[in-house]
C-alpha atoms as a PDB file:
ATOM      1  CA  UNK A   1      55.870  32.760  74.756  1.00  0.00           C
ATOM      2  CA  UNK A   2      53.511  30.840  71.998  1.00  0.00           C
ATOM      3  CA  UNK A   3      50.059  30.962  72.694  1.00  0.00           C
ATOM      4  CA  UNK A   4      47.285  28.890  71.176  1.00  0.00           C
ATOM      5  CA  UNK A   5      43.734  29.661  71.089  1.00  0.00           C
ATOM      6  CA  UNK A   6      40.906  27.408  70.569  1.00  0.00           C
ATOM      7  CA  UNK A   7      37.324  28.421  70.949  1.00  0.00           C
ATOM      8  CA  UNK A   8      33.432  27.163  69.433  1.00  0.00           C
ATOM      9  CA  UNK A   9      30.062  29.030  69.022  1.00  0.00           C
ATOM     10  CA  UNK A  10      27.839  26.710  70.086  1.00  0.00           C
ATOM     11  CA  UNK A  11      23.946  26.110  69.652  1.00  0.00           C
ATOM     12  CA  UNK A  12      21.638  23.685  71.638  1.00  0.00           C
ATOM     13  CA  UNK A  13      21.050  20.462  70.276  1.00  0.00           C
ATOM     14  CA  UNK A  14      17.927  19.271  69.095  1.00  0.00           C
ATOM     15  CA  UNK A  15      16.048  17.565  71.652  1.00  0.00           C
ATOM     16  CA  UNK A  16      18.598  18.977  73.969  1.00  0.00           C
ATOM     17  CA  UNK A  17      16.286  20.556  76.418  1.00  0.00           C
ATOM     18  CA  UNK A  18      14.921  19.122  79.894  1.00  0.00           C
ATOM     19  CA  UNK A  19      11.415  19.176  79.139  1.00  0.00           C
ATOM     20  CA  UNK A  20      10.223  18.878  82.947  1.00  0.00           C
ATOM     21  CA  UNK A  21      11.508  18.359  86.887  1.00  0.00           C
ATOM     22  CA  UNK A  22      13.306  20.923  88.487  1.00  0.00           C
ATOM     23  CA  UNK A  23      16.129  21.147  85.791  1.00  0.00           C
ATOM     24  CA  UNK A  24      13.207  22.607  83.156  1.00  0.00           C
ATOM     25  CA  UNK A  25      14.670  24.382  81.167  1.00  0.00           C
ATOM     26  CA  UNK A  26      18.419  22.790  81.269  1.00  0.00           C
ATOM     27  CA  UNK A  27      20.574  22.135  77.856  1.00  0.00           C
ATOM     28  CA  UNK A  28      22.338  18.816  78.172  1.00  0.00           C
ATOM     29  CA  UNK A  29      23.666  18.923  74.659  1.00  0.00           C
ATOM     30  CA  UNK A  30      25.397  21.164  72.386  1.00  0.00           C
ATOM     31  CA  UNK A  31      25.864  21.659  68.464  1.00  0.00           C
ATOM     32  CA  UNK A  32      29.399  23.222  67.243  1.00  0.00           C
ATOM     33  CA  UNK A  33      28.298  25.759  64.791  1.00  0.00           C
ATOM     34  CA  UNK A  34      31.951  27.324  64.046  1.00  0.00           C
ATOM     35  CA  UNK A  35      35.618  26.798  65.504  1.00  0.00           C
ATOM     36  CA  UNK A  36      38.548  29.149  65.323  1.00  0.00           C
ATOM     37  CA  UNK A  37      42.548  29.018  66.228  1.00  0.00           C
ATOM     38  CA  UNK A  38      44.553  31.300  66.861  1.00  0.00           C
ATOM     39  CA  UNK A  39      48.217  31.555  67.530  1.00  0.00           C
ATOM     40  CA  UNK A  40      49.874  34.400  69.256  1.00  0.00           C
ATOM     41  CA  UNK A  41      53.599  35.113  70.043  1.00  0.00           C
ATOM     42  CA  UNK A  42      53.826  37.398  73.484  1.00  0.00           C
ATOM     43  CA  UNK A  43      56.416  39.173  75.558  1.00  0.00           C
ATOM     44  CA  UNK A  44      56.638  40.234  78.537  1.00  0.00           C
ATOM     45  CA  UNK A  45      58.518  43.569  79.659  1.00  0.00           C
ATOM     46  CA  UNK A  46      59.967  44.249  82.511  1.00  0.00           C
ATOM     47  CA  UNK A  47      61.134  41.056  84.662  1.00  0.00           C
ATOM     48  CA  UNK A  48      64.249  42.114  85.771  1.00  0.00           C
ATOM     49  CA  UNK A  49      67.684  40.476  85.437  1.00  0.00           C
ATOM     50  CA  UNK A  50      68.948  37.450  87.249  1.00  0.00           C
ATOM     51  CA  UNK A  51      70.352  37.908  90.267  1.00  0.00           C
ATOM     52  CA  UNK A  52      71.971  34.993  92.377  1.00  0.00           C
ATOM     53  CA  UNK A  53      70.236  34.559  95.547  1.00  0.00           C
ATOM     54  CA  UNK A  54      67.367  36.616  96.701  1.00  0.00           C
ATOM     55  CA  UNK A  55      65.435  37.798  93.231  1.00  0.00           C
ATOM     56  CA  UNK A  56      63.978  40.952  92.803  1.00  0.00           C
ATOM     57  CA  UNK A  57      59.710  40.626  93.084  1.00  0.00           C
ATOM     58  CA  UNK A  58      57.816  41.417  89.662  1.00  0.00           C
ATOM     59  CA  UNK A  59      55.588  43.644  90.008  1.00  0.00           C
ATOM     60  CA  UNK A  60      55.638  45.887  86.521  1.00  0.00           C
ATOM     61  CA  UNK A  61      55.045  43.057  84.423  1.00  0.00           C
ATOM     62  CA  UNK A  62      53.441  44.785  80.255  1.00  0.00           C
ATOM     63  CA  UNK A  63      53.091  41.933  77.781  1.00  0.00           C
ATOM     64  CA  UNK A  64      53.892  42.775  74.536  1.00  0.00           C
ATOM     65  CA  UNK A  65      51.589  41.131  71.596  1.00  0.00           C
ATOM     66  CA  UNK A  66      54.297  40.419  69.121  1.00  0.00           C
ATOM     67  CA  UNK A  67      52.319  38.822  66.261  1.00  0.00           C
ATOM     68  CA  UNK A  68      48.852  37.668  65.960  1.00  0.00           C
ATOM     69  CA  UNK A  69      47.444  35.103  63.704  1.00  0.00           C
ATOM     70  CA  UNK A  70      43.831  33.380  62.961  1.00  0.00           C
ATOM     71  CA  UNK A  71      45.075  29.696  61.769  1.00  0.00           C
ATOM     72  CA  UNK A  72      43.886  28.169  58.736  1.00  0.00           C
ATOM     73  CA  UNK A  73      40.842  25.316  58.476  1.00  0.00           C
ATOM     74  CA  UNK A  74      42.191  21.972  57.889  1.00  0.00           C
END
């Protein structure tokens, strides 16, 4: 299985803030101040074999990282 990643650190944006009423306080806006992607290749261990008809439950399931990678800026 491929996995992709995305996630931001974000920072309030100016003027951002509720200034008064009962959401005081309260961000409404937000400022990306770095992005990352990431791309990881997994396997899982232990799902049994195919069986015709009534398959076996998986419960032992270990994923396996394979490879891990931070992806490059465009």
């Amino acid at each position: 299985m491929v996995v992709y990643t995305f996630g931001q650190t974000l920072k309030p944006a100016p003027r951002s803030r509720v200034t008064s009423g009962p959401f005081f306080g309260l961000c409404t806006n937000y400022q990306i101040t770095a992005e990352v992607v990431t791309r990881s290749v997994v396997r899982f261990d232990g799902v049994p074999a195919y069986k015709q008809g009534n398959p076996e439950p998986i419960n032992k399931l270990h994923p396996v990282i394979e490879s891990f990678s931070v992806l490059p800026t465009e």
